[in-house]
C-alpha atoms as a PDB file:
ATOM      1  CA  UNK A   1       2.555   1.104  15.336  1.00  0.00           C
ATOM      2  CA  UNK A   2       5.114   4.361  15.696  1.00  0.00           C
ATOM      3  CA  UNK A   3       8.955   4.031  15.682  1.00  0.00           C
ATOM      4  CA  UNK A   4       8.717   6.550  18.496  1.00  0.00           C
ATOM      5  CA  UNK A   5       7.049   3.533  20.506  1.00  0.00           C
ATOM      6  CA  UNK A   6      10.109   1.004  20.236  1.00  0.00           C
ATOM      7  CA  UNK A   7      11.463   0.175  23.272  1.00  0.00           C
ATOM      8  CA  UNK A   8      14.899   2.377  23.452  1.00  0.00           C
ATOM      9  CA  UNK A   9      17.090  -0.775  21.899  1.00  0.00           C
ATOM     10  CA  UNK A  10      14.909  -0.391  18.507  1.00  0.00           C
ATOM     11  CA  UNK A  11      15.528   2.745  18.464  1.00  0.00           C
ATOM     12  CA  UNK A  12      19.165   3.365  18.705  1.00  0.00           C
ATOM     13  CA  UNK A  13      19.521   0.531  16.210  1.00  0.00           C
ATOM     14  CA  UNK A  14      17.456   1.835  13.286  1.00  0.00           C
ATOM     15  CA  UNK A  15      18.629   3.342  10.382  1.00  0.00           C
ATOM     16  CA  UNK A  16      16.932   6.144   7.649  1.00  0.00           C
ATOM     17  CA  UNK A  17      17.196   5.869   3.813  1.00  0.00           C
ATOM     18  CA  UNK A  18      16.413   8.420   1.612  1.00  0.00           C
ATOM     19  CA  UNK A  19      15.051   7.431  -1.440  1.00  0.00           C
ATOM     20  CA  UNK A  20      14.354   9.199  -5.305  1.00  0.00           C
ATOM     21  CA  UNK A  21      11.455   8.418  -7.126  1.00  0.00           C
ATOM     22  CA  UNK A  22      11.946   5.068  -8.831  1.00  0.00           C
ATOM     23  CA  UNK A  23      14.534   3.946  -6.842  1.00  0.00           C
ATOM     24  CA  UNK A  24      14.876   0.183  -5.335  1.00  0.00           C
ATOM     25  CA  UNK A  25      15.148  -0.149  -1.961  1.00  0.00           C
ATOM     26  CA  UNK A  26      15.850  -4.076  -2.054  1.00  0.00           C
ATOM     27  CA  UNK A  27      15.021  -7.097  -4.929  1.00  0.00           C
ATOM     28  CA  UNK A  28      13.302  -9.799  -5.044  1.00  0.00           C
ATOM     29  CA  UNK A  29      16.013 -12.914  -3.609  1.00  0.00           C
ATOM     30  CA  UNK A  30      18.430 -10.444  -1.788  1.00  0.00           C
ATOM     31  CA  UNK A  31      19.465 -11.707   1.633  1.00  0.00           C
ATOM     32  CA  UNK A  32      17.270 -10.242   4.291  1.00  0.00           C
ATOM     33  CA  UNK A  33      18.733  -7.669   6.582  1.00  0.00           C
ATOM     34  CA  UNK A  34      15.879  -5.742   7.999  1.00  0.00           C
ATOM     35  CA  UNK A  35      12.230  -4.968   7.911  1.00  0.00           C
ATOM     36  CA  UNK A  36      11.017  -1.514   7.008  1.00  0.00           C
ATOM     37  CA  UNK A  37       8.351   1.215   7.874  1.00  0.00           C
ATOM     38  CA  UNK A  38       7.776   4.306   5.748  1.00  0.00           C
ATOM     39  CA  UNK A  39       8.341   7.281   7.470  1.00  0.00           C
ATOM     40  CA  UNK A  40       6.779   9.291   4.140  1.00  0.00           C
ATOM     41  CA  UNK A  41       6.174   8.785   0.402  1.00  0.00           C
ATOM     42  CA  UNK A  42       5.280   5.802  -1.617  1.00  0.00           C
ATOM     43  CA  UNK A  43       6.644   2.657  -2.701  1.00  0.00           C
ATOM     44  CA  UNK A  44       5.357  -0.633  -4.232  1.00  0.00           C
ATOM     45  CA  UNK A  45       5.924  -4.284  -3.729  1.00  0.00           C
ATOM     46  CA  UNK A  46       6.555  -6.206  -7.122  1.00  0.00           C
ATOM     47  CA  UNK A  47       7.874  -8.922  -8.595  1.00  0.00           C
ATOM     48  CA  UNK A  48       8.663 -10.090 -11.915  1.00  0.00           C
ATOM     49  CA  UNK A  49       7.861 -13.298 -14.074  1.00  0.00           C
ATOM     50  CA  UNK A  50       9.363 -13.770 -17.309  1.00  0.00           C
ATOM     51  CA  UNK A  51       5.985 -12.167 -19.313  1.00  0.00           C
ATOM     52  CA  UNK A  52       5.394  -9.780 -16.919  1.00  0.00           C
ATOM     53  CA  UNK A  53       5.760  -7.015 -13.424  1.00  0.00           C
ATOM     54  CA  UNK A  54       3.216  -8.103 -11.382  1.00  0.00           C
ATOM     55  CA  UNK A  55       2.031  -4.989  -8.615  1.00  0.00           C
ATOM     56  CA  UNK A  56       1.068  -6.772  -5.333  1.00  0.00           C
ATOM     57  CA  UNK A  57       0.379  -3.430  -3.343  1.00  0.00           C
ATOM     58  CA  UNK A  58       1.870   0.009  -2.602  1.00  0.00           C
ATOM     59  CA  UNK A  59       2.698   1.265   1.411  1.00  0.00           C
ATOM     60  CA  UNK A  60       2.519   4.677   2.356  1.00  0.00           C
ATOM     61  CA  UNK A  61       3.712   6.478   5.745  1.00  0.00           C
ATOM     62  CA  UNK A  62       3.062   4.898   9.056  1.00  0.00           C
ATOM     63  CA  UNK A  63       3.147   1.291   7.046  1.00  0.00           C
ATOM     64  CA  UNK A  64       5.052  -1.794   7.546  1.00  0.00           C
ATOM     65  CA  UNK A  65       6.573  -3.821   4.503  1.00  0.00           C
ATOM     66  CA  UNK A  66       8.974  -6.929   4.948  1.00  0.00           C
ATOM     67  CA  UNK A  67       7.677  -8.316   7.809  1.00  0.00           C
ATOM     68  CA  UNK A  68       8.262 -11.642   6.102  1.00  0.00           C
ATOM     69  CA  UNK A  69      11.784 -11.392   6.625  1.00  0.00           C
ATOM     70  CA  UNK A  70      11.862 -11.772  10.025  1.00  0.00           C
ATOM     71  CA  UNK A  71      11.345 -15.484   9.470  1.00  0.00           C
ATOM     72  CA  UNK A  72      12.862 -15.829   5.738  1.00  0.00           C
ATOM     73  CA  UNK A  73      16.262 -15.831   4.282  1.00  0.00           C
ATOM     74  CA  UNK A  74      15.376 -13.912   0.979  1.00  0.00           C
ATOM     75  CA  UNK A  75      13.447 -10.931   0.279  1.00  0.00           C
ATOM     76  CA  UNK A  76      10.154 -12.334  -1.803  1.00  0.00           C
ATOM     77  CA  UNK A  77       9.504  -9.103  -3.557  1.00  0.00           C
ATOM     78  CA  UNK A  78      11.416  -6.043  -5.040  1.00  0.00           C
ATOM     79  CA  UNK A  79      10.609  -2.848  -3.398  1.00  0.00           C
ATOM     80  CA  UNK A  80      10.565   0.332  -5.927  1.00  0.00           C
ATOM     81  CA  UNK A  81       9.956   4.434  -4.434  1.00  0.00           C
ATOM     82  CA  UNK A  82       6.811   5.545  -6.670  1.00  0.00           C
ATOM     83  CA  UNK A  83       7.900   9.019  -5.251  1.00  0.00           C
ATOM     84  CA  UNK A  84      11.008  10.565  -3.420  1.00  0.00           C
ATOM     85  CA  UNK A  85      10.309   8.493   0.323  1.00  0.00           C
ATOM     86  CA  UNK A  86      12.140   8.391   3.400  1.00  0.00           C
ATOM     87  CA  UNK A  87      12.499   4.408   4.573  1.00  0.00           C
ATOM     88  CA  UNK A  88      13.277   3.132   8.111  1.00  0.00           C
ATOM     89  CA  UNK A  89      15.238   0.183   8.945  1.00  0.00           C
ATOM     90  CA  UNK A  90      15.059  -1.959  11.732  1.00  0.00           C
ATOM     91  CA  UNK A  91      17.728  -4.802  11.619  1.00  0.00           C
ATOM     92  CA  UNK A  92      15.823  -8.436  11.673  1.00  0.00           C
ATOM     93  CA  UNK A  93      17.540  -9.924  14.981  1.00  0.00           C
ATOM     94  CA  UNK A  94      17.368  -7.254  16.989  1.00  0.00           C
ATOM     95  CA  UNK A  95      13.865  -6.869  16.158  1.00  0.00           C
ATOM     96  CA  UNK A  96      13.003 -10.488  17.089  1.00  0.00           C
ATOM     97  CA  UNK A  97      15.126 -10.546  19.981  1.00  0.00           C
ATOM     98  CA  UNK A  98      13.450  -7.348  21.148  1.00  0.00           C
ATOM     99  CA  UNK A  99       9.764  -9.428  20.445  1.00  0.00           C
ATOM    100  CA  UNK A 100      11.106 -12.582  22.176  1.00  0.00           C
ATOM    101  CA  UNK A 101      11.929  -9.926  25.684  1.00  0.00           C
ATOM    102  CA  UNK A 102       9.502  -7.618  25.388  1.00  0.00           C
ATOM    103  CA  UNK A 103       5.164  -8.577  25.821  1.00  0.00           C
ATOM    104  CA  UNK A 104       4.016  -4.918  25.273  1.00  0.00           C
ATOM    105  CA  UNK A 105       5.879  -5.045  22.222  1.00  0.00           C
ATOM    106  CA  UNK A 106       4.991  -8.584  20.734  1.00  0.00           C
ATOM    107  CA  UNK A 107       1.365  -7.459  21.073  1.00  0.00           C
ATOM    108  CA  UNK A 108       1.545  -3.952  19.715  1.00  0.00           C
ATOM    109  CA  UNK A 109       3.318  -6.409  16.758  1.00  0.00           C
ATOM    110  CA  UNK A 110       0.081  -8.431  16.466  1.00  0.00           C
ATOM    111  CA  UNK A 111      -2.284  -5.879  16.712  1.00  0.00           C
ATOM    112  CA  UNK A 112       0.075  -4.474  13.727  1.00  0.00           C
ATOM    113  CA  UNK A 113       0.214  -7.536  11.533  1.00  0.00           C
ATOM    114  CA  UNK A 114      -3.691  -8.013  12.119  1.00  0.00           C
ATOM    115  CA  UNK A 115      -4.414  -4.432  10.404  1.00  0.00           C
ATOM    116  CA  UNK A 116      -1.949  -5.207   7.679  1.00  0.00           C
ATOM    117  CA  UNK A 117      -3.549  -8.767   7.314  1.00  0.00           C
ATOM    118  CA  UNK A 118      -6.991  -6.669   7.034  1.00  0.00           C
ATOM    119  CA  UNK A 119      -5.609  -4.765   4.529  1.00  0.00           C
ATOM    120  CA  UNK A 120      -4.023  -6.854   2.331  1.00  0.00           C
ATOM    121  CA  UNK A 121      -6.912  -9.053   2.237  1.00  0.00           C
ATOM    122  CA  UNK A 122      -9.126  -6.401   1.149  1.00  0.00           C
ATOM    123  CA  UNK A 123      -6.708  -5.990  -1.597  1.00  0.00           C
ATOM    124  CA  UNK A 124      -7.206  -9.237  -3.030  1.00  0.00           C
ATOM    125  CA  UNK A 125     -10.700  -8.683  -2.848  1.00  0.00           C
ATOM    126  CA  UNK A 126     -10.736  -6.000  -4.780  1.00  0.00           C
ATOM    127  CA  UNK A 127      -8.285  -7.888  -7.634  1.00  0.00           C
ATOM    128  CA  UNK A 128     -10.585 -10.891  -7.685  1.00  0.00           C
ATOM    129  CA  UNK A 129     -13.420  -8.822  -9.087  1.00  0.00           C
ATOM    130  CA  UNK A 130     -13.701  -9.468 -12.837  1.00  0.00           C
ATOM    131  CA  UNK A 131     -15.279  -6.374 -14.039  1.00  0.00           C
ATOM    132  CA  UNK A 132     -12.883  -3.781 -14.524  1.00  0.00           C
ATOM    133  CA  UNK A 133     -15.698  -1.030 -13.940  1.00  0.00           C
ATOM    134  CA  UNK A 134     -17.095  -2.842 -11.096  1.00  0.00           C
ATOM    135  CA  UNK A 135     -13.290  -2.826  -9.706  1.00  0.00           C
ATOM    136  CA  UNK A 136     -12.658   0.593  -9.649  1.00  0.00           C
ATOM    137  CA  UNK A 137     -16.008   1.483  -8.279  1.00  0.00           C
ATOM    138  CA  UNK A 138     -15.377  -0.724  -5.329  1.00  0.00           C
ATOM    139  CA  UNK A 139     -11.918   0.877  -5.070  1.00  0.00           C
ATOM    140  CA  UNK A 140     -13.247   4.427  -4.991  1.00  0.00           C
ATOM    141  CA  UNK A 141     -16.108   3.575  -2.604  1.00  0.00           C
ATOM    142  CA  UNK A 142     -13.458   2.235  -0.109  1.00  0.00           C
ATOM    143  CA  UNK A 143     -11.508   5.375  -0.202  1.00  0.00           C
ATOM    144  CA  UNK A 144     -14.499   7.727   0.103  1.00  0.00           C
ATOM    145  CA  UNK A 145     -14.895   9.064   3.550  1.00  0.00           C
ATOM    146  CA  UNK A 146     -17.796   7.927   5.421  1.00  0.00           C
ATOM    147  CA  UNK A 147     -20.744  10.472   4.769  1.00  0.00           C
ATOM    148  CA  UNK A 148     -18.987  12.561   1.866  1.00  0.00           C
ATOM    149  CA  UNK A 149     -19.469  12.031  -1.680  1.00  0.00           C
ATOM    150  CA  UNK A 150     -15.422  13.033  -2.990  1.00  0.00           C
ATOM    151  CA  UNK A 151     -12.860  11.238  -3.061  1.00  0.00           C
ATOM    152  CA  UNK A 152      -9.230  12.557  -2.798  1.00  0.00           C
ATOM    153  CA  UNK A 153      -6.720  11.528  -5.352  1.00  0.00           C
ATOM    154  CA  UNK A 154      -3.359  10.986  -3.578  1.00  0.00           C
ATOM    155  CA  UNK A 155      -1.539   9.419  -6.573  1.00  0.00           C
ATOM    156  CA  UNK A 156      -1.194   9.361 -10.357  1.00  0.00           C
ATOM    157  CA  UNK A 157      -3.604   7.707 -11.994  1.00  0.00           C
ATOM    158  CA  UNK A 158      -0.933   4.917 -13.338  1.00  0.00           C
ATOM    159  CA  UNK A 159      -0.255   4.163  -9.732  1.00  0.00           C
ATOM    160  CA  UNK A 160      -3.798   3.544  -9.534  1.00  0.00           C
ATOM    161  CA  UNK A 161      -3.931   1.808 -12.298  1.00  0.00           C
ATOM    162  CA  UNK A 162      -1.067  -0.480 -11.083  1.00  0.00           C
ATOM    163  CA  UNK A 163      -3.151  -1.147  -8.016  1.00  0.00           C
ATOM    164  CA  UNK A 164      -6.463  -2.623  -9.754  1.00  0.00           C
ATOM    165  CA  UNK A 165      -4.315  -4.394 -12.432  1.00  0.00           C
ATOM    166  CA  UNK A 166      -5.168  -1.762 -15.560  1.00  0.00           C
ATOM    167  CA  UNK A 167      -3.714  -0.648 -17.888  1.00  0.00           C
ATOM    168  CA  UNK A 168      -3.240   3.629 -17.464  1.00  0.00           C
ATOM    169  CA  UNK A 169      -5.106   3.778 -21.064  1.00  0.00           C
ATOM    170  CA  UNK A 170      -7.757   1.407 -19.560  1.00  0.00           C
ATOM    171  CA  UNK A 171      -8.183   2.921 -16.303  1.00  0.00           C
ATOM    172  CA  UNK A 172      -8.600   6.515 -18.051  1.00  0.00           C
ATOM    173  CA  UNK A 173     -11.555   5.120 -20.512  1.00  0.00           C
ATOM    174  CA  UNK A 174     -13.117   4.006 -17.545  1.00  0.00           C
ATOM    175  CA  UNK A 175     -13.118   6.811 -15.625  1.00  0.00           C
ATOM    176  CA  UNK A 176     -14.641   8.702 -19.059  1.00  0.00           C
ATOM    177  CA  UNK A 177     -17.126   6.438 -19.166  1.00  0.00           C
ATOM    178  CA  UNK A 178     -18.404   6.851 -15.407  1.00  0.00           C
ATOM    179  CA  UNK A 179     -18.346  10.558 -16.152  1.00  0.00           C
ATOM    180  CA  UNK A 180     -20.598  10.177 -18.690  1.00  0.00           C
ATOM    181  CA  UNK A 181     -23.056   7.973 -17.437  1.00  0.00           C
ATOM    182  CA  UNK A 182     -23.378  10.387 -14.541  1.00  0.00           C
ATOM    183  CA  UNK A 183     -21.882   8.829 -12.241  1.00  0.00           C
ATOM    184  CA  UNK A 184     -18.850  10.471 -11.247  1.00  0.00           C
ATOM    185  CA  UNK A 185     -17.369  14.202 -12.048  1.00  0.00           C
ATOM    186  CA  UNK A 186     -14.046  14.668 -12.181  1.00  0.00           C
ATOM    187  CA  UNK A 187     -11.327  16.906 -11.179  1.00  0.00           C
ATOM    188  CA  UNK A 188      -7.282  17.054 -11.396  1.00  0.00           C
ATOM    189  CA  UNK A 189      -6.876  15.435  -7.451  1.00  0.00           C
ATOM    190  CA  UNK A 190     -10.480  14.790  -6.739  1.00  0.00           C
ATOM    191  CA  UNK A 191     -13.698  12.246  -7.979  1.00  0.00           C
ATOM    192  CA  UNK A 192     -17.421  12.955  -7.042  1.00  0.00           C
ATOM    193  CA  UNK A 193     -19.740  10.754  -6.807  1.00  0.00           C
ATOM    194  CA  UNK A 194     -23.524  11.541  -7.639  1.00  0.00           C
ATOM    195  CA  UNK A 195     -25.453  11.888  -4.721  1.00  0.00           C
ATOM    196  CA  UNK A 196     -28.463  10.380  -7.039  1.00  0.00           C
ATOM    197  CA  UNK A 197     -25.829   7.245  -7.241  1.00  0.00           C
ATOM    198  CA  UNK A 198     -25.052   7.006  -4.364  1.00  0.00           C
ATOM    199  CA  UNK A 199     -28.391   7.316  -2.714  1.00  0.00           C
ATOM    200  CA  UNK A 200     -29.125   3.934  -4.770  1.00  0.00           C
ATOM    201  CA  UNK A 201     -25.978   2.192  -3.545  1.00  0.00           C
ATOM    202  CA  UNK A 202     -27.362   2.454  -0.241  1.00  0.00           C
ATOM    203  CA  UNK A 203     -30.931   0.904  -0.933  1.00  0.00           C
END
């Protein structure tokens, strides 16, 4: 879904934040105002219990985050740049009234939400799995393009870490250990799977 899209209302009413790494763009019971889309960079959705920070996901340009706001009075998560991002803003009512006017718009919306819902579900797949190893294989095999055997690395590895629910330490022993059973090689930005692996994956 593209800002670029909005009906001309949207658009005059949104607003662009520029954001350092680290920075918070809103926490976790603030008062709605708006939902967001991220025009580029990184940031992750957290929130925090009294042991711990617990990582629900990270959103990355073109996606939507805060959608729950439209129909909540409090923000249910604190939103944190994991590298300098640029944020848009599109105020709440405006947005809904635009919805409640506009078909083209409520179903572009849907269509939206259903990819995010797709997403996010695939997410919690991926956290339910028990085995660490088995975790981030499944996480690397969803990221490797169809037909090619490397995977691109477009984060630290603590980010990624973050995602499957590792610790960095963790995450970096297991990577170590797939190297040396041959299944991966690795680079700075970059993981390889062994075609010899992979081959077997498929059978």
């Amino acid at each position: 879904m593209l800002i670029n899209e909005f009906p001309l209302n949207l658009q005059r009413a949104i607003t662009r934040h520029e954001m350092a790494k680290d920075q918070i763009l809103f926490q976790q019971g603030e008062p709605t105002q708006a939902i967001y889309w991220v025009e580029f960079g990184r940031l992750k959705l957290v929130s925090f219990t009294e042991q711990q920070v617990v990582t629900h996901y990270s959103v990355e340009a073109g996606e939507s985050f805060a959608e729950t706001a439209l129909y909540f009075d409090a923000y249910g998560c604190t939103v944190i740049a994991e590298q300098p991002s640029r944020v848009i803003a599109v105020p709440k009512q405006i947005f809904l009234d635009t919805l409640r006017q506009s078909l083209e718009l409520s179903e572009q919306y849907r269509s939206h939400l259903t990819h995010r819902f797709f997403a996010v579900t695939q997410f919690l797949e991926l956290r339910s799995i028990r085995s660490a190893r088995n975790r981030l294989l499944r996480y690397l095999i969803q990221r490797r393009p169809q037909g090619q055997a490397t995977v691109a690395l477009d984060r630290p590895l603590n980010a990624i870490a973050d995602e499957l629910a590792l610790l960095p330490e963790s995450l970096s022993r297991l990577l170590a250990q797939l190297q040396a059973d041959g299944i991966i090689t690795r680079k700075k930005r970059s993981i390889t799977f062994s075609q010899e692996w992979l081959e077997n994956l498929t059978e």
